[in-house]
Protein backbone atom coordinates (compact mmCIF):
# COMPACT_ATOMS: atom_id res chain seq x y z
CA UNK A 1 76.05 106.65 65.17
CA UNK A 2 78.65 109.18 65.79
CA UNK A 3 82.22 108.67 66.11
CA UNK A 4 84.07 109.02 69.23
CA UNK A 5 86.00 112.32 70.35
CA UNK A 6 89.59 112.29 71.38
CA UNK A 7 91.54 115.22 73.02
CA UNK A 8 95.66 114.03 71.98
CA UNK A 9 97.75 116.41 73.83
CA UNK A 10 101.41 116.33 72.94
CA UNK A 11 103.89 119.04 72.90
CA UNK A 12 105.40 118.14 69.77
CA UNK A 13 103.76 119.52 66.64
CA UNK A 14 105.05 116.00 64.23
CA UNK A 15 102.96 113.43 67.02
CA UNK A 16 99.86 115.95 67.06
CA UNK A 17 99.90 116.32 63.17
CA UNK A 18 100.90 112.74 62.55
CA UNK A 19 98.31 111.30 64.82
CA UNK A 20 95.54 113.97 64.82
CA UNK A 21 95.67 112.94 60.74
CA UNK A 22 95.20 109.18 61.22
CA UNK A 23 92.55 109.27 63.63
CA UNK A 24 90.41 111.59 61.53
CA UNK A 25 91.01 109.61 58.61
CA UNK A 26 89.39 107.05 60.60
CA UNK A 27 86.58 109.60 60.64
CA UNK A 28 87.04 110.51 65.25
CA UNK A 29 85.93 113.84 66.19
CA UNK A 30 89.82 114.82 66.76
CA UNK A 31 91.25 117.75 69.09
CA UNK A 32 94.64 118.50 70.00
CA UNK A 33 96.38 120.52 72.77
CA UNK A 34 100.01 121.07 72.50
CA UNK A 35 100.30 121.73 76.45
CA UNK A 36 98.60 121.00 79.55
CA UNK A 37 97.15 124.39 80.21
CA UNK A 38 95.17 124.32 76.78
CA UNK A 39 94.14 120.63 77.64
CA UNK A 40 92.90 121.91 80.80
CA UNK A 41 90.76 124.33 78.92
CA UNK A 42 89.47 122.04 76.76
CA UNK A 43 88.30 119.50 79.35
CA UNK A 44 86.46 122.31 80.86
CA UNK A 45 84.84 123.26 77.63
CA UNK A 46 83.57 119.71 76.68
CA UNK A 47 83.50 115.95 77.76
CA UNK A 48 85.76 113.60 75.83
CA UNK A 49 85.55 109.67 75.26
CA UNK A 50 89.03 109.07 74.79
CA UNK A 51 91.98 111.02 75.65
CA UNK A 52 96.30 110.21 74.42
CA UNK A 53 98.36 112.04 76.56
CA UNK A 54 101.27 112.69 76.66
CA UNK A 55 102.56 112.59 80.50
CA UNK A 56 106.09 114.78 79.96
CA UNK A 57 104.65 117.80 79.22
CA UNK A 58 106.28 121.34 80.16
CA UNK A 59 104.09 123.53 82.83
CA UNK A 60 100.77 121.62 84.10
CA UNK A 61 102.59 117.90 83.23
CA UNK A 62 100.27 114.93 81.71
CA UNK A 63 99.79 113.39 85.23
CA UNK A 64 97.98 116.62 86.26
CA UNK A 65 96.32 116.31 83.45
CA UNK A 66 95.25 113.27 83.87
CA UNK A 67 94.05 113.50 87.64
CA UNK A 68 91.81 116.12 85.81
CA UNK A 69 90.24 113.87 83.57
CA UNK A 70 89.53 111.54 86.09
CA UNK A 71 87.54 113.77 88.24
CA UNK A 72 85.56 115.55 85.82
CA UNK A 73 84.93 112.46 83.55
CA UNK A 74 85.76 108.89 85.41
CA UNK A 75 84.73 106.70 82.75
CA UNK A 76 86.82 108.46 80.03
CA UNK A 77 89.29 106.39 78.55
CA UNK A 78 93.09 107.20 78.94
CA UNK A 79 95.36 106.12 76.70
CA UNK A 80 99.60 107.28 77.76
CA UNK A 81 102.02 108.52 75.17
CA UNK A 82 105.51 107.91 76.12
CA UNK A 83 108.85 108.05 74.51
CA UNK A 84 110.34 105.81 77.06
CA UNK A 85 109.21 102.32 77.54
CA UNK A 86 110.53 101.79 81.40
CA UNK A 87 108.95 100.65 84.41
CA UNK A 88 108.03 104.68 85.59
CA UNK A 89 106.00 104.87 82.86
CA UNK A 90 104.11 101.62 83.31
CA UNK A 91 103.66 102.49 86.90
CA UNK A 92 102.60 105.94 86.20
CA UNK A 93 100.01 104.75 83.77
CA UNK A 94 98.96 102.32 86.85
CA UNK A 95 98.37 104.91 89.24
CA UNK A 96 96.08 106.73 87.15
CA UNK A 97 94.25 103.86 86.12
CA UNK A 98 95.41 104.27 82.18
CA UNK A 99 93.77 101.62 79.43
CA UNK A 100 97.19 101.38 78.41
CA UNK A 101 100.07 102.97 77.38
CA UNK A 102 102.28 102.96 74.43
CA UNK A 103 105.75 104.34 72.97
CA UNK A 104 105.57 107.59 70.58
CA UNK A 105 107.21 104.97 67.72
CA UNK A 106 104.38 102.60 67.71
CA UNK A 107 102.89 101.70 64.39
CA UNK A 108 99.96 103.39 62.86
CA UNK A 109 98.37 100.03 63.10
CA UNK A 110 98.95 99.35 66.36
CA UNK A 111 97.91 103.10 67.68
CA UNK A 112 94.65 102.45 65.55
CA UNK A 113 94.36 99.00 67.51
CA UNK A 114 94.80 100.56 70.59
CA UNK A 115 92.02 102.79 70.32
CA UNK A 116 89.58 100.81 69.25
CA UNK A 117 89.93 98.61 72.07
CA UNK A 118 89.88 101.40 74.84
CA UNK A 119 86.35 102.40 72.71
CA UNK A 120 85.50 99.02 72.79
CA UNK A 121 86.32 98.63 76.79
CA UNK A 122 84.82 101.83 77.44
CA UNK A 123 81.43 101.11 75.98
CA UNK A 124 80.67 97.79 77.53
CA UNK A 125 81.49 99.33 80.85
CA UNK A 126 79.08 101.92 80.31
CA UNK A 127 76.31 99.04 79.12
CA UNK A 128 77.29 97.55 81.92
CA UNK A 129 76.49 100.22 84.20
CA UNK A 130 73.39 101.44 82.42
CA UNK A 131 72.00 97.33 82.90
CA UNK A 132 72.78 97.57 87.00
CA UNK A 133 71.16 101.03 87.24
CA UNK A 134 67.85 99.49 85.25
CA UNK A 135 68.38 96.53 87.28
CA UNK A 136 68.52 98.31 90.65
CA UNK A 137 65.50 100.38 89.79
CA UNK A 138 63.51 97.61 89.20
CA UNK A 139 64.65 95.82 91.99
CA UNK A 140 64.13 99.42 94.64
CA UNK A 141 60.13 99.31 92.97
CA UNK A 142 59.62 95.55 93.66
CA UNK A 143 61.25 95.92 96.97
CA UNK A 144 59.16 99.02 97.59
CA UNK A 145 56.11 97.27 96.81
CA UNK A 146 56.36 93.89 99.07
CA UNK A 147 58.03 95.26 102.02
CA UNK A 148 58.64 98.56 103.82
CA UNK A 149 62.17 99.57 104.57
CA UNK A 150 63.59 99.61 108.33
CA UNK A 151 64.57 102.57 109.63
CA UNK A 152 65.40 104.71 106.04
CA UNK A 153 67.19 107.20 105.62
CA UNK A 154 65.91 110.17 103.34
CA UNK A 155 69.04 110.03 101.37
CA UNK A 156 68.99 105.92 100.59
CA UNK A 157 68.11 105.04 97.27
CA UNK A 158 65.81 101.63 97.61
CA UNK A 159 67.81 98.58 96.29
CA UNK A 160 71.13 99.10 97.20
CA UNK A 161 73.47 97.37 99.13
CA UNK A 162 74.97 99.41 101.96
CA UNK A 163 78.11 98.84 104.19
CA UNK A 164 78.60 100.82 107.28
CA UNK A 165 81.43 101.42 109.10
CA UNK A 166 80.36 104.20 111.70
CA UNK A 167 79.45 107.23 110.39
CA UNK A 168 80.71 105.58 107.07
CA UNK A 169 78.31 104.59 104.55
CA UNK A 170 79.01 102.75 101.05
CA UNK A 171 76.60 102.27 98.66
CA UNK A 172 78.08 99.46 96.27
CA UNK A 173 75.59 99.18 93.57
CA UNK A 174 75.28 103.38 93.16
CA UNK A 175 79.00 103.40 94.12
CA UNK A 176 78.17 106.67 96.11
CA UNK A 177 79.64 106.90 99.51
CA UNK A 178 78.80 109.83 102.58
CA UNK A 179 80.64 110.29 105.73
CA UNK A 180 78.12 111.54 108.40
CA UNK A 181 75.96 113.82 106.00
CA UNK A 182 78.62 114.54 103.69
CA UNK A 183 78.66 113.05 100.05
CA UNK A 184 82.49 112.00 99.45
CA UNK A 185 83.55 112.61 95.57
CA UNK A 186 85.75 109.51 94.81
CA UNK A 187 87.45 108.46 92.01
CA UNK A 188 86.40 104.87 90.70
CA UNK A 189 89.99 103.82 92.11
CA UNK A 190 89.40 105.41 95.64
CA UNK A 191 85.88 104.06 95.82
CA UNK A 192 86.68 100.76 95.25
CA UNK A 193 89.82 100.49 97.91
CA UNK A 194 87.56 102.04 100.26
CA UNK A 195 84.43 99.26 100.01
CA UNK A 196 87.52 96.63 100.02
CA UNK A 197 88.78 97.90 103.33
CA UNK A 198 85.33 98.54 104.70
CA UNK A 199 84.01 95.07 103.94
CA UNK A 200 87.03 93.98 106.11
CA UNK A 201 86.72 96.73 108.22
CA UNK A 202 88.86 96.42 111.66
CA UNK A 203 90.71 93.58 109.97
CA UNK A 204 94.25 94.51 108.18
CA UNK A 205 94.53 93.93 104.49
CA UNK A 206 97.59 93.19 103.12
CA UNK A 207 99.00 95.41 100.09
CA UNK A 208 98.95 92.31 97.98
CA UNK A 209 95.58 91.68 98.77
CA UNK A 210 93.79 95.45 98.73
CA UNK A 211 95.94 96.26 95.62
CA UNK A 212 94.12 92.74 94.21
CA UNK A 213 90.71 93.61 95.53
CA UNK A 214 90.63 97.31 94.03
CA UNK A 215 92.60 96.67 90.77
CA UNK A 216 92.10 93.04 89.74
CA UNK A 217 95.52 92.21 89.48
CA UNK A 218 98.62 90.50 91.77
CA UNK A 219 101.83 92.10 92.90
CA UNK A 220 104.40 91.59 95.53
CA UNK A 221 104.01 93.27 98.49
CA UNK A 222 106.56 96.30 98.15
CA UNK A 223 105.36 97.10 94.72
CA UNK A 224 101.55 96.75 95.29
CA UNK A 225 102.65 98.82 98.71
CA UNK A 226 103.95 101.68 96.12
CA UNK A 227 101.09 101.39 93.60
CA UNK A 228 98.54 101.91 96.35
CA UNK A 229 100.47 105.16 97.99
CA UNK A 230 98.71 107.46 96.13
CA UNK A 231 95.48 106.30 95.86
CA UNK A 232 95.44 105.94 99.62
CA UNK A 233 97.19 109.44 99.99
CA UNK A 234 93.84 111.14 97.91
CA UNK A 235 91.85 108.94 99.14
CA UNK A 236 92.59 110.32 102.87
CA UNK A 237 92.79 113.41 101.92
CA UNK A 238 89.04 113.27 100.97
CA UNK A 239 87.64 111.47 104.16
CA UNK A 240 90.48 112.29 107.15
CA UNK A 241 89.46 115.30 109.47
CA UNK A 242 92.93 115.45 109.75
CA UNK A 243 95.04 113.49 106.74
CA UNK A 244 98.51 113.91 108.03
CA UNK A 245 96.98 112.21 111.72
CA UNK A 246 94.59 109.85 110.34
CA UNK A 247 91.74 108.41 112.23
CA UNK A 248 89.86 106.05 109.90
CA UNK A 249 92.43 104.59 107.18
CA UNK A 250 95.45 103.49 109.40
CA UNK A 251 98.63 102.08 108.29
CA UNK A 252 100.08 98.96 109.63
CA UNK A 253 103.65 99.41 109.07
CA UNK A 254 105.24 97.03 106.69
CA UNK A 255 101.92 95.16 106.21
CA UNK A 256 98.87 97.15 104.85
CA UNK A 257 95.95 98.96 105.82
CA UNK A 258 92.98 98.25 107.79
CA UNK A 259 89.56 100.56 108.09
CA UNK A 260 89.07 100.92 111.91
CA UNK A 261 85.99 100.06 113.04
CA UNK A 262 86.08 102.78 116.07
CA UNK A 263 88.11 105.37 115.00
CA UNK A 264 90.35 106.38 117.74
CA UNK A 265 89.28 110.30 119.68
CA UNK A 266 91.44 113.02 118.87
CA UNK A 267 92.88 114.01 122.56
């Protein structure tokens, strides 16, 4: 079995030496970039598994980076280099739904650890998908066989579970999702907000509750209203005819969001 790859990309030669040395001595397939224009080049070059990064880098920074990554390989694990341990960096690492993030002084040990868990993580998500896309084949040739579908369309793979929403349609087991005949390339992050708000379409989530339904975990209203700015702002960017006038994912001032059901007629 071969070893995972990992692109570090640091602008300081000690971390990328330092680092780059223990992981190969660990036997990865190791890279380094020392900016975020060669990482850039590299992504485009070849797929990674894992990926330490630092985010304060000089020209294209780490969260650019990063946004990268997660287009061009979603699954990928992301692991944050940081030389300050505050809050920004913790909810930077948040937004761009980071393993985890740790300070340039951890211990050799503890980097080691790190990785090996975000492997570890990594691969049972990926068994994990690999079981529900055996699992919905199966179930789209059994469901073939003893019924026939109502009203297909020739785009709908057999066996999943659709929400629609208007000219909206989710696809929750392929986590695909069009708009009209367009195919909408999400993020994991922006794919699942969207099936939380359309499962309650016309009905306001709260931030507390869409930041819990999307990212599995609980915040206080302002904060979970910050974490999910972003997300939202891509997110509309992707789906809104218009983004800065939007018609589908409206904001309820103070409160949350809610997926309307209708969305209103541009005048």
């Amino acid at each position: 079995m071969s070893q995972a790859s990992i692109l570090l990309v640091d602008d300081e030669f000690p971390i990328r030496a330092t680092l780059g040395d223990l992981l190969r001595r660990r036997g990865y397939d190791v890279q380094t970039a020392d900016s975020g224009e060669e990482a850039l080049d590299r992504i485009a070059q070849r797929p990674f598994d894992l990926f330490l990064l630092d985010l304060r880098l000089p020209g294209v920074d780490g969260i650019t980076v990063a946004q990268r990554v997660r287009e061009r390989y979603p699954d990928a694990a992301i692991l944050i280099l940081t030389g300050h341990g505050s809050l920004d960096s913790a909810i930077e690492g948040i937004h761009l739904g980071v393993f985890d993030y740790m300070l340039k002084t951890s211990s050799p040990q503890d980097v080691l650890a790190r990785v090996k868990s975000a492997l570890e993580a990594q691969a049972e998500q990926r068994h994990k998908k690999s079981l529900m896309t055996t699992l919905q084949t199966v179930v789209g040739e059994l469901g073939g066989k003893q019924q026939e579908p109502s009203e297909p369309t020739s785009q709908q793979p057999a066996g999943d579970q659709w929400i629609r929403v208007g000219e909206l349609e989710i696809g929750l087991w392929r986590q695909m999702a069009r708009l009209g005949e367009q195919t909408l390339n999400l993020t994991p992050t922006e794919f699942r907000l969207l099936s939380c708000l359309a499962q309650q379409a016309g009905l306001v989530m709260s931030y507390a509750n869409l930041l819990r339904c999307a990212q599995g975990y609980e915040a206080e209203s302002s904060e979970a209203a910050e974490l999910l700015k972003p997300h939202i702002y891509h997110l509309r960017q992707k789906i809104e005819p218009d983004p800065s006038n939007p018609r589908y994912i409206l904001t309820v001032r103070g409160t949350g969001y809610v997926l309307a059901v209708e969305p209103p007629q541009s005048k």
